[in-house]
N, C-alpha and C. Protein backbone atom coordinates (compact mmCIF):
# COMPACT_ATOMS: atom_id res chain seq x y z
N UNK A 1 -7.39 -0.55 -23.16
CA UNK A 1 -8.36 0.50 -22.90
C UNK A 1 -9.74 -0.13 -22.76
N UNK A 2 -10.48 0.46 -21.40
CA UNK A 2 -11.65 -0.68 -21.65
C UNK A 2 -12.81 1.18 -21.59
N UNK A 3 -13.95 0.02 -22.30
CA UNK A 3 -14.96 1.34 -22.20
C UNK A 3 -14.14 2.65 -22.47
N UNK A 4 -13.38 2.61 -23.61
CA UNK A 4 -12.78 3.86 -24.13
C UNK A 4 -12.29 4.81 -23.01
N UNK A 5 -11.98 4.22 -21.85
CA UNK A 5 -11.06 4.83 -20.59
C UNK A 5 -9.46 4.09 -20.70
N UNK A 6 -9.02 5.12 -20.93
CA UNK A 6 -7.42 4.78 -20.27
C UNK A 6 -7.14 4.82 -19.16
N UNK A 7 -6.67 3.89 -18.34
CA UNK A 7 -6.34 3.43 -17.13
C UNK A 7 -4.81 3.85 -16.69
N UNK A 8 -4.34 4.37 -15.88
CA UNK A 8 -3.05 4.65 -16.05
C UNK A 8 -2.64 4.44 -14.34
N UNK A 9 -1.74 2.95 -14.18
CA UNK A 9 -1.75 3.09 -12.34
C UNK A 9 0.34 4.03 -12.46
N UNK A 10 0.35 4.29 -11.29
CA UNK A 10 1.64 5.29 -11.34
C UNK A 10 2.31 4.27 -9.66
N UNK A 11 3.58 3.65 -10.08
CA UNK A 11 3.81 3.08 -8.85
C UNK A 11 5.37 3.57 -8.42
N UNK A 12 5.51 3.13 -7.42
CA UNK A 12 6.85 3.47 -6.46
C UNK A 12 7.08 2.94 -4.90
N UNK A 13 8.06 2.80 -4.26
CA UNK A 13 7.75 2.15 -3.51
C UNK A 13 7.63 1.98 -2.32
N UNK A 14 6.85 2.96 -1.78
CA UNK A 14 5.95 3.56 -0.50
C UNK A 14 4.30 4.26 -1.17
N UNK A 15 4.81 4.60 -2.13
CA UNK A 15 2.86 5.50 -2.84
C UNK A 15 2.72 6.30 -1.71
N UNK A 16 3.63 7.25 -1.94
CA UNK A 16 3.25 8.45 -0.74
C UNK A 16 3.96 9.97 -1.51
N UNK A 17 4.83 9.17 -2.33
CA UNK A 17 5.86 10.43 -3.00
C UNK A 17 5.58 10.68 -4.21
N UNK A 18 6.32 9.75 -5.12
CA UNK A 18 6.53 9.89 -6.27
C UNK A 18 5.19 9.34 -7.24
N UNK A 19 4.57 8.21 -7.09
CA UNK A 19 3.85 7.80 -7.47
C UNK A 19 2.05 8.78 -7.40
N UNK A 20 2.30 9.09 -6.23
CA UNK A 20 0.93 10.21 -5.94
C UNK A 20 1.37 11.23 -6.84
N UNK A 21 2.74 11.81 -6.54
CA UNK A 21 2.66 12.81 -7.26
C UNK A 21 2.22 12.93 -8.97
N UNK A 22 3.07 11.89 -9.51
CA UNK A 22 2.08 11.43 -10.92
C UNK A 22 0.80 11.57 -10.89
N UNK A 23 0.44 10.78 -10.26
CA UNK A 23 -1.16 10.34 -10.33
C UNK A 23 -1.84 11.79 -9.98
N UNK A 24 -1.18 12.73 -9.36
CA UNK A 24 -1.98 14.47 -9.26
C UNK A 24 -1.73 14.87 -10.52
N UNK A 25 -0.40 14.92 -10.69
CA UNK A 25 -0.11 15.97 -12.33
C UNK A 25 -0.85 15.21 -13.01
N UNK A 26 -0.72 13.85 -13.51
CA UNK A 26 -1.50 13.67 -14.90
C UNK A 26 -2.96 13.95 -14.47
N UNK A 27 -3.66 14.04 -13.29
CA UNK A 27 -5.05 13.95 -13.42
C UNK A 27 -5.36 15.60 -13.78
N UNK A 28 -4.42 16.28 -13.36
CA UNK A 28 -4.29 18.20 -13.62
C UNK A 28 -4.19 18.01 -15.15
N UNK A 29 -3.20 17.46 -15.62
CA UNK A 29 -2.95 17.79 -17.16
C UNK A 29 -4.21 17.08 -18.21
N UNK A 30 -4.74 16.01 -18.02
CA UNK A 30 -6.39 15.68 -18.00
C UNK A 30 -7.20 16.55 -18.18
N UNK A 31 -7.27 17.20 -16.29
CA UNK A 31 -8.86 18.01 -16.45
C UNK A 31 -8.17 19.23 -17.22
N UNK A 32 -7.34 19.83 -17.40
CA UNK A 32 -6.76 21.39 -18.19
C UNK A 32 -6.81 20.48 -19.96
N UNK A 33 -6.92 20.07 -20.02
CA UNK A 33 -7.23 19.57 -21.41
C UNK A 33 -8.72 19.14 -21.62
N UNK A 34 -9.64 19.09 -21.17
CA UNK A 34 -11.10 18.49 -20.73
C UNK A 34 -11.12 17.20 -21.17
N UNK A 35 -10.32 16.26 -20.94
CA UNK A 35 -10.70 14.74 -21.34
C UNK A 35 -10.38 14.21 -19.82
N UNK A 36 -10.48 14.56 -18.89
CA UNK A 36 -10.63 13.89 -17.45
C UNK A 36 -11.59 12.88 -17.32
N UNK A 37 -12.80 12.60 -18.31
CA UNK A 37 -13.57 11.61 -18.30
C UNK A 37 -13.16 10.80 -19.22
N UNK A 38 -12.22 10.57 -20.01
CA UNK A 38 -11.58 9.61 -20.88
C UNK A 38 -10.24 9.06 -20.17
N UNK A 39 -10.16 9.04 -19.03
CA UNK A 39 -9.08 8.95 -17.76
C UNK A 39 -9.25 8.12 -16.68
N UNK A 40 -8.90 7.31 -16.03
CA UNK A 40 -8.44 6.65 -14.61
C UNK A 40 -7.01 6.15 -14.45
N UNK A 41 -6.99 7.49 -13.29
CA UNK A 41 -5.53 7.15 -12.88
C UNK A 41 -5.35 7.20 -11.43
N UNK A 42 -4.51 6.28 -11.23
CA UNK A 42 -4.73 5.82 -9.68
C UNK A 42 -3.42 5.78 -9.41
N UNK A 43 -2.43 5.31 -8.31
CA UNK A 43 -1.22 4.96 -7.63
C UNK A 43 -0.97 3.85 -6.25
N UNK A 44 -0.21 3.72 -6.62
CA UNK A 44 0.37 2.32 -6.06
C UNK A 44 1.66 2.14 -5.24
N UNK A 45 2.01 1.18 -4.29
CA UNK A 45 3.22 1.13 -3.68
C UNK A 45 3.52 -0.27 -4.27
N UNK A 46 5.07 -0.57 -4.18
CA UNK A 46 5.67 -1.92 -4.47
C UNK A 46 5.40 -2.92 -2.81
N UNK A 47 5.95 -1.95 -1.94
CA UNK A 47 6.11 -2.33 -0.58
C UNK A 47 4.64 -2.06 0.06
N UNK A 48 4.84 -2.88 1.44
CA UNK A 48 3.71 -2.87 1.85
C UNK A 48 4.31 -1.33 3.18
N UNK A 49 5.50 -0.82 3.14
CA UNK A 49 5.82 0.23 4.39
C UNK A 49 5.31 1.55 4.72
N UNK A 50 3.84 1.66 3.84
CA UNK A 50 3.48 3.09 3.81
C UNK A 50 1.69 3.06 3.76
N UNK A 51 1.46 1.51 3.73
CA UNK A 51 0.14 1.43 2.91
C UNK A 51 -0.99 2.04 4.43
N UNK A 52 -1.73 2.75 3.50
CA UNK A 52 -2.89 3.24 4.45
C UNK A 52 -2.14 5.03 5.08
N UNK A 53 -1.12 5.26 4.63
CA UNK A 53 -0.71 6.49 4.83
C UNK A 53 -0.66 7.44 3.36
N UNK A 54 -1.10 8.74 4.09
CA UNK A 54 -1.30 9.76 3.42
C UNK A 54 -0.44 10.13 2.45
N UNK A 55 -0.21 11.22 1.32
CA UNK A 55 0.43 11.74 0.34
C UNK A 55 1.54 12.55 1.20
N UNK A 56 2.72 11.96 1.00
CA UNK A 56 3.54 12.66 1.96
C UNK A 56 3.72 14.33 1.64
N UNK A 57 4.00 14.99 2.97
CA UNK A 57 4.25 16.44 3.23
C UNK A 57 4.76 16.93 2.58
N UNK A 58 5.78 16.72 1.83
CA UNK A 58 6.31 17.12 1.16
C UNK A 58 6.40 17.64 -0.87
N UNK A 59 5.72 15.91 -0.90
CA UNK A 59 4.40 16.25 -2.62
C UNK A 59 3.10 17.13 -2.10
N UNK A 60 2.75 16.77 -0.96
CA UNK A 60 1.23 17.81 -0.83
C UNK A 60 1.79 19.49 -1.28
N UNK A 61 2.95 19.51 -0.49
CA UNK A 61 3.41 21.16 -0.32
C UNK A 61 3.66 21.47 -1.52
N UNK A 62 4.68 20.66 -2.34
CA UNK A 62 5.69 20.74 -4.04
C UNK A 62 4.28 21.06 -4.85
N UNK A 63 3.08 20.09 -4.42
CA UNK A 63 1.77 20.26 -5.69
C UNK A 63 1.17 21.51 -5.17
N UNK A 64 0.47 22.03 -3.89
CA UNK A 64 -0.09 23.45 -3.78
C UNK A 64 0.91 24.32 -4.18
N UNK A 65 2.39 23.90 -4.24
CA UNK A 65 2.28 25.50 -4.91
C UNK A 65 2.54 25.81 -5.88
N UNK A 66 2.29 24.84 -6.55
CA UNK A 66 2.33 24.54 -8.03
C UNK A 66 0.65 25.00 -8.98
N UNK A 67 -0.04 24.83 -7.88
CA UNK A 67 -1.66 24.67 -8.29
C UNK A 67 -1.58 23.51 -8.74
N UNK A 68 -1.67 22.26 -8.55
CA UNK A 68 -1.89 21.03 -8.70
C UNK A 68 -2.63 20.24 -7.67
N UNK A 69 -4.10 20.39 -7.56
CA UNK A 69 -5.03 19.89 -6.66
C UNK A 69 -4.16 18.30 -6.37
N UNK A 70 -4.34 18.33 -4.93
CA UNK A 70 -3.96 17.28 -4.16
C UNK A 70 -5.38 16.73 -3.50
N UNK A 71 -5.28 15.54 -3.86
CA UNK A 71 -6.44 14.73 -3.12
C UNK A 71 -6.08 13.48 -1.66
N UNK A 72 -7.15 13.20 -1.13
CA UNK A 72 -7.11 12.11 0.13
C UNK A 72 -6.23 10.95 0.05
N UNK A 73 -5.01 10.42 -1.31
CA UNK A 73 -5.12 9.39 -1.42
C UNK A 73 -4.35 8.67 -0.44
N UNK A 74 -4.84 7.47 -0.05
CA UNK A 74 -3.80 6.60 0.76
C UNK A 74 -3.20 5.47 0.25
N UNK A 75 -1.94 5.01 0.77
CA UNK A 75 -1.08 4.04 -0.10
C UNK A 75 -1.58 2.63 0.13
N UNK A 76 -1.66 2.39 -0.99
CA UNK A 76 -2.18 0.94 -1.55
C UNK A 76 -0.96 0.09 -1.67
N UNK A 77 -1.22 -1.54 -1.99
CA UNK A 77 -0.37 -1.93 -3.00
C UNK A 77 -0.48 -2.70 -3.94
N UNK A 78 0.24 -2.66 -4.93
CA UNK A 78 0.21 -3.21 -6.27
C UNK A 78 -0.32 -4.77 -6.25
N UNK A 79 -1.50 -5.08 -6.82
CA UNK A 79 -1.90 -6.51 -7.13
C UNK A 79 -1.52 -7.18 -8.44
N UNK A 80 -1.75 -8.17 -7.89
CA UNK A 80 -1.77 -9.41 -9.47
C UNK A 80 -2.92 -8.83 -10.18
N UNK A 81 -4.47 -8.29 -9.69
CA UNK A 81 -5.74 -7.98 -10.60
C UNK A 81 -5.07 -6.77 -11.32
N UNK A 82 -4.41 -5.88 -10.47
CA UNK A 82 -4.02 -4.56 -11.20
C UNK A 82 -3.61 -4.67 -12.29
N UNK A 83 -3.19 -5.87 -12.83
CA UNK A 83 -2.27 -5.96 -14.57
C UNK A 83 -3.69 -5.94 -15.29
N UNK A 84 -4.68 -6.83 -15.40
CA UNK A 84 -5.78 -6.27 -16.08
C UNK A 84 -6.41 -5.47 -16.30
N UNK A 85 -6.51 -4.38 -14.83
CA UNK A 85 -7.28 -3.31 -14.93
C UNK A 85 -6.62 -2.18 -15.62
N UNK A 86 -5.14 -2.09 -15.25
CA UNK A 86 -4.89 -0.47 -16.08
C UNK A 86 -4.29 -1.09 -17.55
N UNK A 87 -4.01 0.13 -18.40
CA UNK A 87 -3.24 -0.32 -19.63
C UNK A 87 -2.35 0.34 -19.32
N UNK A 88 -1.32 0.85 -18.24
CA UNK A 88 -0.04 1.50 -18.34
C UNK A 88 -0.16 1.13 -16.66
N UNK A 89 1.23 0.57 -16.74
CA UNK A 89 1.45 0.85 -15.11
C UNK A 89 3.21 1.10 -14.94
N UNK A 90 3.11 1.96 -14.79
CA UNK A 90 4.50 3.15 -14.69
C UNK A 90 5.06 3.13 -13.59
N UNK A 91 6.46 2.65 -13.42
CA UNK A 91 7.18 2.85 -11.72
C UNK A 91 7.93 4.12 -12.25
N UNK A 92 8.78 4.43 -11.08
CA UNK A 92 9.68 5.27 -11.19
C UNK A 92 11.45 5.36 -11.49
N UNK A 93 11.52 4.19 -11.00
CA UNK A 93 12.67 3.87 -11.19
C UNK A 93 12.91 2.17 -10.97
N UNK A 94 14.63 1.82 -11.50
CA UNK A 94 14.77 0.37 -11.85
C UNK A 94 14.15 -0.56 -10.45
N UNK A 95 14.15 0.03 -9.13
CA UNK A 95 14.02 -1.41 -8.50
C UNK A 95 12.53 -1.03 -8.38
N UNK A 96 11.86 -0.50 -8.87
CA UNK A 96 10.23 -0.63 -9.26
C UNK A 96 10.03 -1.43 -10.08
N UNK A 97 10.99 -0.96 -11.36
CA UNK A 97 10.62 -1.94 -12.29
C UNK A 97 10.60 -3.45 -12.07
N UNK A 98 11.86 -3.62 -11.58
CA UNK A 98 11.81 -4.91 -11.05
C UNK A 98 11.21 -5.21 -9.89
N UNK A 99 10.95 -4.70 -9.06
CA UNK A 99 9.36 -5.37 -7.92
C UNK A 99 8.35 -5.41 -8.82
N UNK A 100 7.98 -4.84 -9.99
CA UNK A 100 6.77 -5.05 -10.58
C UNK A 100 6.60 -5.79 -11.53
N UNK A 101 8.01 -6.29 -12.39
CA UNK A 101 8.26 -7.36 -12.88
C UNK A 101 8.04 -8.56 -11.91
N UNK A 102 8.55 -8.51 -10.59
CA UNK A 102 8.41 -9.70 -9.77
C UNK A 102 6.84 -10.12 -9.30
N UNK A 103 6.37 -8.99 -9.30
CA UNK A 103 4.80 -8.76 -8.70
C UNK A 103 3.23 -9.54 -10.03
N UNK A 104 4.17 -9.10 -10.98
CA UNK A 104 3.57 -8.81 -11.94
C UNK A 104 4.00 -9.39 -12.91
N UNK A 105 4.23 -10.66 -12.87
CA UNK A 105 5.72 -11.56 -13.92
C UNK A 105 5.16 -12.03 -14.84
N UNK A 106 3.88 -11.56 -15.53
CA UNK A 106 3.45 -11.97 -16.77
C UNK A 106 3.22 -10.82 -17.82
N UNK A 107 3.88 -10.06 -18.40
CA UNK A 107 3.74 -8.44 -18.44
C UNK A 107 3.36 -8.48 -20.50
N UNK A 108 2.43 -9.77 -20.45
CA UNK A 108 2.35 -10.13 -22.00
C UNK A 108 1.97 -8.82 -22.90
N UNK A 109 1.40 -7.84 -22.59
CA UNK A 109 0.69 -6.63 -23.12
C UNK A 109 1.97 -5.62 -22.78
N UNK A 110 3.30 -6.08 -22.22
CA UNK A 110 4.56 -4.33 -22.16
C UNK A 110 3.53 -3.70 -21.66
N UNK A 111 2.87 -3.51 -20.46
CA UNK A 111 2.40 -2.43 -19.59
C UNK A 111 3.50 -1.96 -19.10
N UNK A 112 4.31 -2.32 -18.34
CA UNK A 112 4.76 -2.13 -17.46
C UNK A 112 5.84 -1.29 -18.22
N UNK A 113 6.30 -0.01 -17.41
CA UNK A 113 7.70 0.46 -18.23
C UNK A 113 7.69 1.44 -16.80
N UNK A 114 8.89 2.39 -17.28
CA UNK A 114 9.12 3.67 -16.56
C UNK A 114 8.65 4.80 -16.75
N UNK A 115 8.34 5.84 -15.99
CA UNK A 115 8.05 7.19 -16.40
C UNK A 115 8.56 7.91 -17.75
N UNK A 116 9.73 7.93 -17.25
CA UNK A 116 10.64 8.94 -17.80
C UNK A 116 11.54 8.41 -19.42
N UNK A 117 10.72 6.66 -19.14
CA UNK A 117 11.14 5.99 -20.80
C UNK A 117 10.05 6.60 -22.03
N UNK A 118 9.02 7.08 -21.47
CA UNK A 118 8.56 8.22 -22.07
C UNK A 118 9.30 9.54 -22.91
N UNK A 119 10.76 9.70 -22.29
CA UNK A 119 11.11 10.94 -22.73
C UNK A 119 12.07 10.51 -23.46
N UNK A 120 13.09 11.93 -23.91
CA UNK A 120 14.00 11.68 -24.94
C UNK A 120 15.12 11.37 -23.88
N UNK A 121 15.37 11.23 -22.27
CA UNK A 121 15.84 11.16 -21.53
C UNK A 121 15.90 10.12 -20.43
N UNK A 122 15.64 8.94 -21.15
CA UNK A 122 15.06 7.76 -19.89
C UNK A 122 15.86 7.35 -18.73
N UNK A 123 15.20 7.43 -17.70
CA UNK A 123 16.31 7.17 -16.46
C UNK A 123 15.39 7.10 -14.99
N UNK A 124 15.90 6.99 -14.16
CA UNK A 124 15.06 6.79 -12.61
C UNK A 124 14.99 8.55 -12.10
N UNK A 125 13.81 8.65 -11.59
CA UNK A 125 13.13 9.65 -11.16
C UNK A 125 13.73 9.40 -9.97
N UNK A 126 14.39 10.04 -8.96
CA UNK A 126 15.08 9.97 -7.72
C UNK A 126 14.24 10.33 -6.54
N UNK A 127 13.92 9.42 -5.56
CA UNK A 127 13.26 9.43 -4.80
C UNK A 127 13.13 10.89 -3.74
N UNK A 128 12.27 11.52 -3.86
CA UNK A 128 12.85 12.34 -2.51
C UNK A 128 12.64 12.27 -1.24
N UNK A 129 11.98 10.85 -0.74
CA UNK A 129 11.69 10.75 0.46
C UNK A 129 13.48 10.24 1.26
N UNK A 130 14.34 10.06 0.32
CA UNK A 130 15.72 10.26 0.51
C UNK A 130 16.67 11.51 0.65
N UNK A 131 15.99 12.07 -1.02
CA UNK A 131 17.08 13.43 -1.45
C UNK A 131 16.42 14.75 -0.89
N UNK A 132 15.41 14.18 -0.48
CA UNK A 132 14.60 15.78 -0.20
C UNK A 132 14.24 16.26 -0.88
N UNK A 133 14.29 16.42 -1.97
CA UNK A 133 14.74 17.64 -3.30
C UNK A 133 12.95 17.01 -4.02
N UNK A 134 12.00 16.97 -3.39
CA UNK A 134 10.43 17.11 -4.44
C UNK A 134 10.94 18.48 -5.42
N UNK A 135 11.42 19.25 -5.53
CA UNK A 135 11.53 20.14 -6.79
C UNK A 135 11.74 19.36 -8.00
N UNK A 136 13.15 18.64 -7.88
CA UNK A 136 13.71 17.69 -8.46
C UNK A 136 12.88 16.49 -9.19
N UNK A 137 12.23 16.09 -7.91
CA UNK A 137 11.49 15.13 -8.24
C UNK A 137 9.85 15.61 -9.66
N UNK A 138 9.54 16.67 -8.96
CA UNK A 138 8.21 17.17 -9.61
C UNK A 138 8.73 17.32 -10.99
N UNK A 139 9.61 18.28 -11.22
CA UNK A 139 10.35 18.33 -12.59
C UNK A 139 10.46 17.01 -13.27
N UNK A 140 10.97 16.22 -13.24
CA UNK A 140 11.23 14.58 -14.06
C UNK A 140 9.72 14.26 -13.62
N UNK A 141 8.46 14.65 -12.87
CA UNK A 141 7.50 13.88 -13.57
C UNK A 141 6.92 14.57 -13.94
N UNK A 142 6.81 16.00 -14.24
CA UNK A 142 6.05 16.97 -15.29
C UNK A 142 6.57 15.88 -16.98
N UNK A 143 7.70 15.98 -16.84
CA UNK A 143 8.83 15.67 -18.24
C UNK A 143 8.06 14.36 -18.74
N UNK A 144 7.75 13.74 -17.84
CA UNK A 144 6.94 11.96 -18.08
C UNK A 144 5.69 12.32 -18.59
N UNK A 145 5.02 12.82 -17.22
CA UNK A 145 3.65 12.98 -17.56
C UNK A 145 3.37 13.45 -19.02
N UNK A 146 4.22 14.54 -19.08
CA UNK A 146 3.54 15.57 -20.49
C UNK A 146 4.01 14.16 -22.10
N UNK A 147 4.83 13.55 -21.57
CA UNK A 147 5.60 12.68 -22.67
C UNK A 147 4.60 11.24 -22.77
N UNK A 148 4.34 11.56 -21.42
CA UNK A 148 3.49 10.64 -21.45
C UNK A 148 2.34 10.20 -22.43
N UNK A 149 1.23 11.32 -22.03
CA UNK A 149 0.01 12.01 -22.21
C UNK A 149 -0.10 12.24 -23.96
N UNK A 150 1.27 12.84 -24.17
CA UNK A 150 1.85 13.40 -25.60
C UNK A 150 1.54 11.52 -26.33
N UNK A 151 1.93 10.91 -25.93
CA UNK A 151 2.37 9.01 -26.39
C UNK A 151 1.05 8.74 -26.67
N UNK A 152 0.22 8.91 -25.51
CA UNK A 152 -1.40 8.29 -25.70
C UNK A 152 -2.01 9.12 -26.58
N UNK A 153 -2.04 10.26 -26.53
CA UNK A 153 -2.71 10.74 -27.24
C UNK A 153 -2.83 10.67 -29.05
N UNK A 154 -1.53 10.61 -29.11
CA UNK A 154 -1.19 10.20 -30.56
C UNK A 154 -1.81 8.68 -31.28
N UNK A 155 -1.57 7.89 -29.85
CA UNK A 155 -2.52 6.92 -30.45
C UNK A 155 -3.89 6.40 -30.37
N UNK A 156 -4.50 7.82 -29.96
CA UNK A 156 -5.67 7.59 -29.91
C UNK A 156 -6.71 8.01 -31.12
């Protein structure tokens, strides 16, 4: 935690789906709690196949009608600096984990974990730029996020 900000990057591997979608809910579950200024949370791709493209159609649609403000973001990807800057950097599932183990192969501080190892239920958040199913998807990262959020907070 630097300057009493928690850093939280959310990755996957395009940063158009799953990873944005995190990075909206937790910044919603933030400002509805008023500690959005004790917060930076950003998102990330493993791959370079999406970078500079928008929050796909499908999380934009799953978050408005949810009321979950959707913002401009475009897909990045995951750096070697990024291990210093956040204190949590969260994929979605195992071959995240492992691109970000590979990316990121010094992980001395356990940043690195999964969403959903947060819950009493740990397992891969299923892509829906495959299954279609963002319902699916939004559900398992409400379950993170809130488990998430629930984790930090306790030790703060």
């Amino acid at each position: 935690m630097k300057n009493n900000v928690i850093s939280i990057l959310f990755v996957c591997h395009g940063n158009i789906c799953r990873s944005t979608m995190a990075e909206y809910v937790m910044k919603d579950m933030v400002k509805k709690k008023g500690i959005e200024d004790k917060f930076y949370i950003d998102s990330a791709a493993t791959s370079t196949d999406e970078i500079g493209n928008g929050v796909h159609h499908g999380t934009r649609k799953k978050l408005q009608e949810v009321g979950v403000p959707v913002g401009n973001h475009r897909a990045v990807q995951i750096t070697k600096s990024d291990y210093d800057k956040y204190d949590y950097i969260i994929g979605m599932d195992g071959q995240n984990l492992r691109n970000m183990h590979r990316m990121l192969p010094d992980d001395r501080d356990g940043k690195i974990s999964l969403l959903l190892d947060f819950t009493d239920t740990p397992r891969d958040i299923a892509d829906p730029w495959f299954t279609g199913d963002f319902d699916a998807t939004y559900d398992d990262v409400i379950k993170g996020c809130t488990a998430l959020l629930e984790r930090i907070l306790k030790r703060e």
